[in-house]
C-alpha atoms as a PDB file:
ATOM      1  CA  UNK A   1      27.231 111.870 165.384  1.00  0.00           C
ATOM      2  CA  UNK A   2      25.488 113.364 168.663  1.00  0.00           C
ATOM      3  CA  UNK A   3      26.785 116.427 169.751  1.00  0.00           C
ATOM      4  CA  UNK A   4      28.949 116.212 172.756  1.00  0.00           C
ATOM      5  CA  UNK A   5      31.811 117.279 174.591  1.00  0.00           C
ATOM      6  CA  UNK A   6      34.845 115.314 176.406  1.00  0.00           C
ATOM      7  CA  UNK A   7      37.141 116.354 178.947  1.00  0.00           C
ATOM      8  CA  UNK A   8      40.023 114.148 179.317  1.00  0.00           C
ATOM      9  CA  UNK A   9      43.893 114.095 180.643  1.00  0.00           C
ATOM     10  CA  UNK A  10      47.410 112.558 178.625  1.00  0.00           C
ATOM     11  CA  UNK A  11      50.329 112.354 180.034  1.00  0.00           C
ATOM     12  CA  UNK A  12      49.928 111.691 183.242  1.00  0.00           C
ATOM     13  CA  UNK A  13      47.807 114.702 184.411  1.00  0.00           C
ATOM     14  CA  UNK A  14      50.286 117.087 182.633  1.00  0.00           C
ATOM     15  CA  UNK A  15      48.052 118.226 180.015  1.00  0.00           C
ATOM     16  CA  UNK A  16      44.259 118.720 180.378  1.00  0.00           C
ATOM     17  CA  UNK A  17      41.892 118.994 177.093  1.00  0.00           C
ATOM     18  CA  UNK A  18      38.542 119.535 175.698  1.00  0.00           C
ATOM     19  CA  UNK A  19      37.142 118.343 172.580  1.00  0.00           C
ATOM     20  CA  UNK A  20      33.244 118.768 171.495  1.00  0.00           C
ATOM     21  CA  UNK A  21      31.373 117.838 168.668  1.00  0.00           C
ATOM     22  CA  UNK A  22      28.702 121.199 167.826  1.00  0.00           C
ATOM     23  CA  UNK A  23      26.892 120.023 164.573  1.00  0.00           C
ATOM     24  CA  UNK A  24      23.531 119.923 165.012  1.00  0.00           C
ATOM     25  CA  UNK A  25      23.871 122.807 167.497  1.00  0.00           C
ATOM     26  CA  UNK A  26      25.220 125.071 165.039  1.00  0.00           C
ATOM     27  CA  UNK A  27      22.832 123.858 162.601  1.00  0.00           C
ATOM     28  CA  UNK A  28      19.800 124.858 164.494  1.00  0.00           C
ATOM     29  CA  UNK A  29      21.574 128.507 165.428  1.00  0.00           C
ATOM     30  CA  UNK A  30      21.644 128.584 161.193  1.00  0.00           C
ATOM     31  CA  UNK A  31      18.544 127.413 160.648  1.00  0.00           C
ATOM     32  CA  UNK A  32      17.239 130.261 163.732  1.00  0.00           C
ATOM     33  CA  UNK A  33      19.162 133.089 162.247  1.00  0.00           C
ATOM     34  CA  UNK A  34      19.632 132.450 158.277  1.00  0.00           C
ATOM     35  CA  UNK A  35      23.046 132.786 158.248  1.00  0.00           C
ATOM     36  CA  UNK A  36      24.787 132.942 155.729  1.00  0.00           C
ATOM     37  CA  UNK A  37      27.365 130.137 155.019  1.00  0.00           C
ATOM     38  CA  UNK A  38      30.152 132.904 156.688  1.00  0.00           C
ATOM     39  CA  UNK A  39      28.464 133.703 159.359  1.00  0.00           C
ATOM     40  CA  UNK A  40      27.593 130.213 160.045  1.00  0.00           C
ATOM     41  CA  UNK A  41      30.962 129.585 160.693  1.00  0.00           C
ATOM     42  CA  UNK A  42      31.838 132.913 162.682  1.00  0.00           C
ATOM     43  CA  UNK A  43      29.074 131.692 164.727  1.00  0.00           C
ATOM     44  CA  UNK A  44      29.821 128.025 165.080  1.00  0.00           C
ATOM     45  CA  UNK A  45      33.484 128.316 166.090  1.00  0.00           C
ATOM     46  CA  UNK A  46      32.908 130.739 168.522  1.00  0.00           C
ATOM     47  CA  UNK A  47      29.750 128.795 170.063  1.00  0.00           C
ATOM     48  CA  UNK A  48      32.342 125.317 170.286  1.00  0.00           C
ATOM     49  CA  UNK A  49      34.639 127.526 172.252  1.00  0.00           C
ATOM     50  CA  UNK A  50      32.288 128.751 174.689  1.00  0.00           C
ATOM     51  CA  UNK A  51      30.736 125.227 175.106  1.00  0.00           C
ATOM     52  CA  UNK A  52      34.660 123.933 175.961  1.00  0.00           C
ATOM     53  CA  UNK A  53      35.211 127.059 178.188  1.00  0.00           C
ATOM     54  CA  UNK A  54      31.984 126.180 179.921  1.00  0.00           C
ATOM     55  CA  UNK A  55      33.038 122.665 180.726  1.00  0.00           C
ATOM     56  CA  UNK A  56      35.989 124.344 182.517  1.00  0.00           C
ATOM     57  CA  UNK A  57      33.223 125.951 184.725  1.00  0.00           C
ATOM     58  CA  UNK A  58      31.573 124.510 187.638  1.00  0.00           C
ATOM     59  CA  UNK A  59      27.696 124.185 189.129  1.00  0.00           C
ATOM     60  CA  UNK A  60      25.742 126.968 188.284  1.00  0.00           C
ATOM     61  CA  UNK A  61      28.633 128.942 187.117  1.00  0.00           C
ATOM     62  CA  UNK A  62      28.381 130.323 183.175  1.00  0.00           C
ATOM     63  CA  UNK A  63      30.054 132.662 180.916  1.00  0.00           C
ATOM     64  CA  UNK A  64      29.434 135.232 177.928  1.00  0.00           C
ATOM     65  CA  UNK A  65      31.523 135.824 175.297  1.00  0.00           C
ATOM     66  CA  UNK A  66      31.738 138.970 172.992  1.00  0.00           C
ATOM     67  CA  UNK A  67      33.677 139.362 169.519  1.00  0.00           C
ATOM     68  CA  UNK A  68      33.640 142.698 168.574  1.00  0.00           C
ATOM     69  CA  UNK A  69      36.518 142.680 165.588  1.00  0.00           C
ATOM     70  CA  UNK A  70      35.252 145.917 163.510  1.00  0.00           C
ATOM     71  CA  UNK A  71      34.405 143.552 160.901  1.00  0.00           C
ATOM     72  CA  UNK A  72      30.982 143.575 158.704  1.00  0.00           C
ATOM     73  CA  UNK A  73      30.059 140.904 161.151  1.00  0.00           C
ATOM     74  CA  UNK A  74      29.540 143.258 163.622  1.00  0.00           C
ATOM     75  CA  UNK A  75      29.014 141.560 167.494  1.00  0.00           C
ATOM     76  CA  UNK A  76      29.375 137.397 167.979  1.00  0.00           C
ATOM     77  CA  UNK A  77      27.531 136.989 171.133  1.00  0.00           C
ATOM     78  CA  UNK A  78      27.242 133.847 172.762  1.00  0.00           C
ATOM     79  CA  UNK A  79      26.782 132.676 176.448  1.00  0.00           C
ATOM     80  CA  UNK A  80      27.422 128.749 177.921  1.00  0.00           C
ATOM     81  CA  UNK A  81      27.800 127.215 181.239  1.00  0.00           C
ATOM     82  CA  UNK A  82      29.097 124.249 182.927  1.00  0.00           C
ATOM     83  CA  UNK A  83      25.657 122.124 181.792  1.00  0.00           C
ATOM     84  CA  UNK A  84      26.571 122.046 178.193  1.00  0.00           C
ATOM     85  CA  UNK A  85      23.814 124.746 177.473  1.00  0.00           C
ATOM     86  CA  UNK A  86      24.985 127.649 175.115  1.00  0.00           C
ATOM     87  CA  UNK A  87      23.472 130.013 172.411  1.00  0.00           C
ATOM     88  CA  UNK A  88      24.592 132.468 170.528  1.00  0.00           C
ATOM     89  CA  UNK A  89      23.713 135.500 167.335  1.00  0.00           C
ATOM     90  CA  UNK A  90      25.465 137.787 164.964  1.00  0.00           C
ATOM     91  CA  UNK A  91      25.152 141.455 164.714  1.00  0.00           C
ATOM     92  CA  UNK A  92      24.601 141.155 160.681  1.00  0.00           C
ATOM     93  CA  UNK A  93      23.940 137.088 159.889  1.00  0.00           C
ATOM     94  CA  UNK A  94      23.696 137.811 156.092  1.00  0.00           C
ATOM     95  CA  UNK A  95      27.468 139.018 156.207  1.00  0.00           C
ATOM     96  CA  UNK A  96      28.859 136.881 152.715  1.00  0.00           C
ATOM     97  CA  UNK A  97      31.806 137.392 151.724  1.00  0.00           C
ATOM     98  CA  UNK A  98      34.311 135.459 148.593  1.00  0.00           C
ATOM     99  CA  UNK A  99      36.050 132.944 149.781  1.00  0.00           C
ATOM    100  CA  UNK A 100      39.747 133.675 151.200  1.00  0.00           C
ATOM    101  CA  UNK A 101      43.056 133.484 149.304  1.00  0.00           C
ATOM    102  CA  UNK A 102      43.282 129.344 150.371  1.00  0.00           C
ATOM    103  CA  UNK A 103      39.460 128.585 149.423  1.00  0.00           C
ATOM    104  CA  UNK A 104      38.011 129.152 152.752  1.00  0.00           C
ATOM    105  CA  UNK A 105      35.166 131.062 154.135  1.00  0.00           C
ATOM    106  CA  UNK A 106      36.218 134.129 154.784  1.00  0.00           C
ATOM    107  CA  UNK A 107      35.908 134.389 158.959  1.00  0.00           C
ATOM    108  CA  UNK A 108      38.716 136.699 159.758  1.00  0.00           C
ATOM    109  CA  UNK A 109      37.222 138.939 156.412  1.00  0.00           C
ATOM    110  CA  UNK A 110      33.920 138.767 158.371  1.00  0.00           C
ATOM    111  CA  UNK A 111      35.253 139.155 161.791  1.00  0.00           C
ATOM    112  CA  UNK A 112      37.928 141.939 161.308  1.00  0.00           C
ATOM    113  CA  UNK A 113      40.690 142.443 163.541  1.00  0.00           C
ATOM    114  CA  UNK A 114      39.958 145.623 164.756  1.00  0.00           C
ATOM    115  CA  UNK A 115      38.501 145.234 168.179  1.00  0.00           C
ATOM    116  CA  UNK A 116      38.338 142.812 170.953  1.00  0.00           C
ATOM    117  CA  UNK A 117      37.199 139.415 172.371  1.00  0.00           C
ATOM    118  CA  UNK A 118      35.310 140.168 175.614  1.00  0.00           C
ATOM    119  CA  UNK A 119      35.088 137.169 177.836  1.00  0.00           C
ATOM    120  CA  UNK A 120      32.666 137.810 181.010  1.00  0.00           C
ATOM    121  CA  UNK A 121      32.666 134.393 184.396  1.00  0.00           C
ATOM    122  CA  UNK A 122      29.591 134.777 186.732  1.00  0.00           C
ATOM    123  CA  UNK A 123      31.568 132.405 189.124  1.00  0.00           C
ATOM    124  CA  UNK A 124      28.725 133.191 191.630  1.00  0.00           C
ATOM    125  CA  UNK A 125      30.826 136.021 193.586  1.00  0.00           C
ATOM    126  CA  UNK A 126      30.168 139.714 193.656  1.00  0.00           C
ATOM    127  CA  UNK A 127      31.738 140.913 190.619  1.00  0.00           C
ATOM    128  CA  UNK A 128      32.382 138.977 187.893  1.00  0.00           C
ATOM    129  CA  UNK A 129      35.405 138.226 186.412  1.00  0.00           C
ATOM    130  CA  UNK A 130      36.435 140.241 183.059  1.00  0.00           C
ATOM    131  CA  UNK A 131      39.149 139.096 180.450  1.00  0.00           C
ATOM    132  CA  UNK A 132      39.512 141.031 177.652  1.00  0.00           C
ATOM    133  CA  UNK A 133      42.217 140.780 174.788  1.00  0.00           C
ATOM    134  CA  UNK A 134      42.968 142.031 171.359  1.00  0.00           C
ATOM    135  CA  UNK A 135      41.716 140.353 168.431  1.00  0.00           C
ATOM    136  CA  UNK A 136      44.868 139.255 166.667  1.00  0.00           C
ATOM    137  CA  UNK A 137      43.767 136.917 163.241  1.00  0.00           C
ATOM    138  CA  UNK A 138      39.562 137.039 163.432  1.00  0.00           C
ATOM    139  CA  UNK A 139      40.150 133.368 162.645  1.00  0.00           C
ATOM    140  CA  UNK A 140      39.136 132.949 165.992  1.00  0.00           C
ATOM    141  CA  UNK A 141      40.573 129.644 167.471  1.00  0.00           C
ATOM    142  CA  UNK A 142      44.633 131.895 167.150  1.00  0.00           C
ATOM    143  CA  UNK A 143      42.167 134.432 168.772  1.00  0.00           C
ATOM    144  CA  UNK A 144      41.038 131.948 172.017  1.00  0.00           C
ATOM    145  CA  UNK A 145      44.731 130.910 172.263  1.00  0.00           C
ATOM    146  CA  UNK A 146      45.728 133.939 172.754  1.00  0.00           C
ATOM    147  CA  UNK A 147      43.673 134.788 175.286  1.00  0.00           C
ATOM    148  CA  UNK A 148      43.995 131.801 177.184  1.00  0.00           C
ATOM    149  CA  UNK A 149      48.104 132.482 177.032  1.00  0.00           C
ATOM    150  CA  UNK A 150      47.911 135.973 178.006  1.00  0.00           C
ATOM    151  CA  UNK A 151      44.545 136.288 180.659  1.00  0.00           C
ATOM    152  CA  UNK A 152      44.794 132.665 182.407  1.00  0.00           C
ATOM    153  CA  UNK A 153      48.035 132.261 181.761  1.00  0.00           C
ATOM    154  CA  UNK A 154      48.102 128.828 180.456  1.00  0.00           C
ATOM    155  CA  UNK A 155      50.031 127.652 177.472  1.00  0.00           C
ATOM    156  CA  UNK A 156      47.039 126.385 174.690  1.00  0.00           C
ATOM    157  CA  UNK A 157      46.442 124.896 171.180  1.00  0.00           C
ATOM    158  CA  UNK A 158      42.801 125.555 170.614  1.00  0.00           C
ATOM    159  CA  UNK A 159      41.226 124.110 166.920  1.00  0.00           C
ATOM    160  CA  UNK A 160      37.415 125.581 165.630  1.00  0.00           C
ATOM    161  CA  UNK A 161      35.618 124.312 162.533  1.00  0.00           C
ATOM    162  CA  UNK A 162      32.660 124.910 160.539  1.00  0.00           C
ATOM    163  CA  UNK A 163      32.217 122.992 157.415  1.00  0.00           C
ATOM    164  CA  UNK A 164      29.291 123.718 155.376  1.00  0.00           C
ATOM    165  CA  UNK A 165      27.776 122.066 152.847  1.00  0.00           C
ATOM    166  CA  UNK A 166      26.908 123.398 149.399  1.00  0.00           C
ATOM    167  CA  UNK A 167      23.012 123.356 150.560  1.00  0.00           C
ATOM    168  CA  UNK A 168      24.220 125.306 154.026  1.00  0.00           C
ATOM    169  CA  UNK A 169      23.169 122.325 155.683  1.00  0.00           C
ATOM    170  CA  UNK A 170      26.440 121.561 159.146  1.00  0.00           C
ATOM    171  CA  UNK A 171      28.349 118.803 157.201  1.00  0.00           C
ATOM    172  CA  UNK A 172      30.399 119.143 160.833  1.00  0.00           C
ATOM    173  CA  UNK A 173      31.071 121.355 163.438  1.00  0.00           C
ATOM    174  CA  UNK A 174      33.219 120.841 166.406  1.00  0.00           C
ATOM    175  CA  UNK A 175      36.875 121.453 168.308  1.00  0.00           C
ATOM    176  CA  UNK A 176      39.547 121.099 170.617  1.00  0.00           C
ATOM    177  CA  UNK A 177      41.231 122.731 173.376  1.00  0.00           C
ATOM    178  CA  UNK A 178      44.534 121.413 174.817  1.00  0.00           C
ATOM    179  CA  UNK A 179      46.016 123.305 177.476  1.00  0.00           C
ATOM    180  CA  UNK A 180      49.750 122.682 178.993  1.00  0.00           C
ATOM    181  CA  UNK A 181      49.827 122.088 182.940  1.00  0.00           C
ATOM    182  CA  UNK A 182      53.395 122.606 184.876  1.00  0.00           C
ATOM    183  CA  UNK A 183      55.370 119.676 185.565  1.00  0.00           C
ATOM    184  CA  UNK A 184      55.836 118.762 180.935  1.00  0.00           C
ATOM    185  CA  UNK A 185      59.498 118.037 180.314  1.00  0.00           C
ATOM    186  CA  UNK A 186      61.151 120.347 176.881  1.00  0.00           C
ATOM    187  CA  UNK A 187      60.989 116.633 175.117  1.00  0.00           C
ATOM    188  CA  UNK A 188      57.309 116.390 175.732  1.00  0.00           C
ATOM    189  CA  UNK A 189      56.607 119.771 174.720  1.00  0.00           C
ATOM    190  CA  UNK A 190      58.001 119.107 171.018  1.00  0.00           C
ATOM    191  CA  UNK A 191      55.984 116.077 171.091  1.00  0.00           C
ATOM    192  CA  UNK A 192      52.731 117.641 171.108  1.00  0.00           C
ATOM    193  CA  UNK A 193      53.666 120.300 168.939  1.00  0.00           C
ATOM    194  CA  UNK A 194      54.703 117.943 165.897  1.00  0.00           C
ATOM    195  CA  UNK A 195      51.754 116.394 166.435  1.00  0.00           C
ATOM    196  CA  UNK A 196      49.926 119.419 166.281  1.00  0.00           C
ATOM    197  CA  UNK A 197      51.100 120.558 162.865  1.00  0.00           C
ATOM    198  CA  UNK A 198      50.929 116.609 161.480  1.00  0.00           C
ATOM    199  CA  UNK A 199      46.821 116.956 162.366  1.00  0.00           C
ATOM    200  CA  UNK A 200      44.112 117.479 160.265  1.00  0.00           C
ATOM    201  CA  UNK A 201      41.735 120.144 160.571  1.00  0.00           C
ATOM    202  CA  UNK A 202      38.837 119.351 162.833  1.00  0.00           C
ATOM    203  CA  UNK A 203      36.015 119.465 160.648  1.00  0.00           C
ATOM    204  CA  UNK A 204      37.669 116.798 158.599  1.00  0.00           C
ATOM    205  CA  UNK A 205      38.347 114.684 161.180  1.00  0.00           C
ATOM    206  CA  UNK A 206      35.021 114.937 161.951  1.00  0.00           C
ATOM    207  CA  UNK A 207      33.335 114.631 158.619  1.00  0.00           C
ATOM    208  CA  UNK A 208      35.258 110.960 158.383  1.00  0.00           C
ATOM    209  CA  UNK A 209      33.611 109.759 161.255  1.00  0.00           C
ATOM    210  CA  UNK A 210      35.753 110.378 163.935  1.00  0.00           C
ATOM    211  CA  UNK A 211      35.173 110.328 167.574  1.00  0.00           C
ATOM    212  CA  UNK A 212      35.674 113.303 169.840  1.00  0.00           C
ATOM    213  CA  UNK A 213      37.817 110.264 171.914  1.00  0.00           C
ATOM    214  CA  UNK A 214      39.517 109.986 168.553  1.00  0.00           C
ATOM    215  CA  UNK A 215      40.432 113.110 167.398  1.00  0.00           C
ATOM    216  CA  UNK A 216      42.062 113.774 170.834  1.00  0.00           C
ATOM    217  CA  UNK A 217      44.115 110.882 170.151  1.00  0.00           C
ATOM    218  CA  UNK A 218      45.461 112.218 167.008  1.00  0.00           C
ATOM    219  CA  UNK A 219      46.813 114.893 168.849  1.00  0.00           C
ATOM    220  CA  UNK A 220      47.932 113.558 172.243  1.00  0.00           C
ATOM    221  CA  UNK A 221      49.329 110.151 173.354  1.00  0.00           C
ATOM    222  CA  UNK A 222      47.394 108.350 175.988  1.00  0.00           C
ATOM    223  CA  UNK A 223      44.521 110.043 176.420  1.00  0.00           C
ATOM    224  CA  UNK A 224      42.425 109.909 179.510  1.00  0.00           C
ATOM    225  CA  UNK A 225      38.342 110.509 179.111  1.00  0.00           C
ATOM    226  CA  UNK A 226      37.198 111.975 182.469  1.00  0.00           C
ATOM    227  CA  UNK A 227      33.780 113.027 181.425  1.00  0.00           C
ATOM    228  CA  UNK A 228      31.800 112.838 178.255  1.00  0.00           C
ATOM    229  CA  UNK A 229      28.948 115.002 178.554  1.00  0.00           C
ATOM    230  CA  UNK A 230      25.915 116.115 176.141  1.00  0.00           C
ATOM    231  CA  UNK A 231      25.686 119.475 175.336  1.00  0.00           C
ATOM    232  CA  UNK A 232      22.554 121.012 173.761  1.00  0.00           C
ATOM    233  CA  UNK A 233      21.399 124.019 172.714  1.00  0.00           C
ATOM    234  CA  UNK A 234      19.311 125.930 174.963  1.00  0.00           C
ATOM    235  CA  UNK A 235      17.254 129.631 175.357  1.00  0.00           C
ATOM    236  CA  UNK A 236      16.355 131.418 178.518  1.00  0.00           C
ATOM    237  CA  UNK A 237      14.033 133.455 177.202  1.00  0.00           C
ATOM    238  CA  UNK A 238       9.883 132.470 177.406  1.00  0.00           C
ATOM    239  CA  UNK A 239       6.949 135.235 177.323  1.00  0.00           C
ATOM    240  CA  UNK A 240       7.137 135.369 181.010  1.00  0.00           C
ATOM    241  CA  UNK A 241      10.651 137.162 180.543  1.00  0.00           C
ATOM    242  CA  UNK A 242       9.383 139.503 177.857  1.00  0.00           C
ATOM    243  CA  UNK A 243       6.370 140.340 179.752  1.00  0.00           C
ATOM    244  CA  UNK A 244       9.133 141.404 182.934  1.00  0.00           C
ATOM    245  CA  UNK A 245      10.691 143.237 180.299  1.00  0.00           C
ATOM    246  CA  UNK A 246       7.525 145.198 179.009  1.00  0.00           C
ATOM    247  CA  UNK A 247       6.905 145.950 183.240  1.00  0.00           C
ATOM    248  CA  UNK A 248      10.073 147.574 182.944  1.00  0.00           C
ATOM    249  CA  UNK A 249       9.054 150.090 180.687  1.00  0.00           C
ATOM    250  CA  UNK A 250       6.387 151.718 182.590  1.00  0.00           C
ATOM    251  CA  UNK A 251       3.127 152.830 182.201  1.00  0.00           C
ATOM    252  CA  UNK A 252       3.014 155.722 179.963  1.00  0.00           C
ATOM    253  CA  UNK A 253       5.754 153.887 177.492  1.00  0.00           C
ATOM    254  CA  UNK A 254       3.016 151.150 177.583  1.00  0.00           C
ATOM    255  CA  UNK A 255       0.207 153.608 176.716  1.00  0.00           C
ATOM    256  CA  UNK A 256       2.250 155.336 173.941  1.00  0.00           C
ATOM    257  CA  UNK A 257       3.237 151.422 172.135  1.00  0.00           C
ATOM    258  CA  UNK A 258      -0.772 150.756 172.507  1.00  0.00           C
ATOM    259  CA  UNK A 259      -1.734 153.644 170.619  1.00  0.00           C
ATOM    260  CA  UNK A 260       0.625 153.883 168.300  1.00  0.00           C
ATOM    261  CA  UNK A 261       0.929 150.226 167.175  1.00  0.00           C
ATOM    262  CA  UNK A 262      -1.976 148.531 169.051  1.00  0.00           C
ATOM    263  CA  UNK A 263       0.283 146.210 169.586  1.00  0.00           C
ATOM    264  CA  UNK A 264       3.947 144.801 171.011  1.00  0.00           C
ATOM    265  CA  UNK A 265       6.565 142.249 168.965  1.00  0.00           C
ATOM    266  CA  UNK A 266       9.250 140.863 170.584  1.00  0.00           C
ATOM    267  CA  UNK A 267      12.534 139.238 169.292  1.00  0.00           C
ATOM    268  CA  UNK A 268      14.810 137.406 171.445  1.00  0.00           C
ATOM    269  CA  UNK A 269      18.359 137.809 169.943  1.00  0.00           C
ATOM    270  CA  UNK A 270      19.743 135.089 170.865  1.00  0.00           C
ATOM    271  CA  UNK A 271      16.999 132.148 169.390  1.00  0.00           C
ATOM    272  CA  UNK A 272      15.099 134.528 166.924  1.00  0.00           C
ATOM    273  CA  UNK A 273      11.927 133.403 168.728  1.00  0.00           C
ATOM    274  CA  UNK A 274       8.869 136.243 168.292  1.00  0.00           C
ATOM    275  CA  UNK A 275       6.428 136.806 171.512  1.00  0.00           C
ATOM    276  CA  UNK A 276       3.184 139.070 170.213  1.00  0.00           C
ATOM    277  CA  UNK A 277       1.538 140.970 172.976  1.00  0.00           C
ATOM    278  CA  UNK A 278      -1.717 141.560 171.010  1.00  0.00           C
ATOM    279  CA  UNK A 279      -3.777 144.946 172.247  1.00  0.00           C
ATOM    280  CA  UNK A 280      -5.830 142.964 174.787  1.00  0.00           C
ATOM    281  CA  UNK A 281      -2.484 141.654 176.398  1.00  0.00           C
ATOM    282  CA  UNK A 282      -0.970 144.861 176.662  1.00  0.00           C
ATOM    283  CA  UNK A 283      -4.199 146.344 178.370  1.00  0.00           C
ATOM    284  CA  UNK A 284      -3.941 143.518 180.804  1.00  0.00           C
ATOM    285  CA  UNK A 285       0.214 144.391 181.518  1.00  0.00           C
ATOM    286  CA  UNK A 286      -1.016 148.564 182.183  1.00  0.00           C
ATOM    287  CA  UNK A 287      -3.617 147.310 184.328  1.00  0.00           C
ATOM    288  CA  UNK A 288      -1.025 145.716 186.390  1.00  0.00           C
ATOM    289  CA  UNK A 289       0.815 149.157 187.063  1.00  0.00           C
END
């Protein structure tokens, strides 16, 4: 299945949701970063959230978020915007742990929940906005509900899966966000709920075929697609960047990296790509300043 993300409506307007389908998105962050199986799917949950919190965003708008949860993890990092771009590391991305009490990779082991989820909105106005919340399970979709219940204010159900396959190849990857608007009736409420606990987990769903359109459907009654958008993912960095970045150190920092090491590696955290500045290219950077 492609990897894309829905936005749709059910009953009638009073509840909005997201559902996207990550696989080959968090494949490629796994195949970038050798993760292990773990951190794969610290990683991949987290990146499916930001690319549904991104849809939520508008033009050139985009957001960053941060889990910090103490854990042997250390930092998920990952930053999306309203164009279904995203990307995303781990502090440590050979974390591996045993598998939990139920059989499951360990994410909340990984995570820890000592710490915080960090959520940072350029919305394009002088400061940007800041939510911030305790990290309550490190399972991380309890984690994004409770931050969209307590810092937006806006009842949730968000589900996150990773299922990897005994090679570490992305069997699936994907989620949903559904997200309670004023005006649904008590009756309504327990409607969604019991079909919330009757649902599968995602990443099954997923791995039998299903459609994002599908899945929603198992969750909410007459569901209305407004957009289905690609998503993809995408880097900012390019040896242009790097080279600003080398500027920035000045001269005699220059001078000192030349003699010491002759010359300058670069790794971009986010895509593990390398940019070499060889001697001669460094020469030609000082001569600049």
């Amino acid at each position: 299945m492609r990897d894309y993300l829905i936005r749709a409506t059910a009953m009638e307007g009073k509840v909005r949701a997201f559902a996207v389908c990550s696989t080959a998105i968090v494949e490629e962050l796994s195949r970038r970063h050798q993760t292990t199986p773990t951190a794969t799917a610290a990683l991949g949950r987290t990146v499916s959230a930001g690319l549904m919190m991104g849809a939520m965003l508008k033009g050139e708008e985009k957001l960053t978020l941060m889990v910090k949860g103490g854990g042997p993890i250390g930092q998920i990092v990952v930053d999306a915007n309203a164009k279904g771009e995203v990307r995303g590391y781990v502090d440590n991305p050979d974390v591996d742990l045993p598998l939990n009490a139920i059989g499951k990779l360990d994410v909340a082991g990984a995570v820890g929940t000592d710490g915080f989820l960090n959520i940072i909105k350029d919305l394009g106005l002088k400061e940007p906005y800041r939510g911030s919340i305790p990290i309550i399970s490190g399972e991380l979709a309890e984690d994004f509900t409770y931050y969209f219940a307590k810092s937006e204010q806006t009842p949730s159900a968000v589900a996150l899966g990773v299922l990897v396959d005994v090679d570490y190849s992305i069997k699936a990857a994907g989620g949903f966000v559904i997200q309670l608007l004023p005006g649904l009736k008590d009756d309504e409420i327990t409607q969604i709920e019991t079909m919330l606990s009757q649902v599968e987990p995602v990443t099954t769903l997923l791995d039998q075929g299903l459609t994002m359109e599908q899945i929603l459907g198992r969750v909410l009654p007459d569901v209305e697609v407004l957009e289905d958008m690609e998503v993809h993912f995408r880097c900012k960095c390019s040896k242009e960047r790097v080279e600003q970045t080398l500027i920035s150190l000045g001269r005699s920092e220059l001078e000192q990296l030349l003699d010491e090491d002759g010359q300058a590696e670069i790794v971009c955290h986010f895509c593990n790509e390398k940019y070499l500045f060889e001697a001669e290219d460094l020469k030609a950077i000082i001569n600049q300043l």
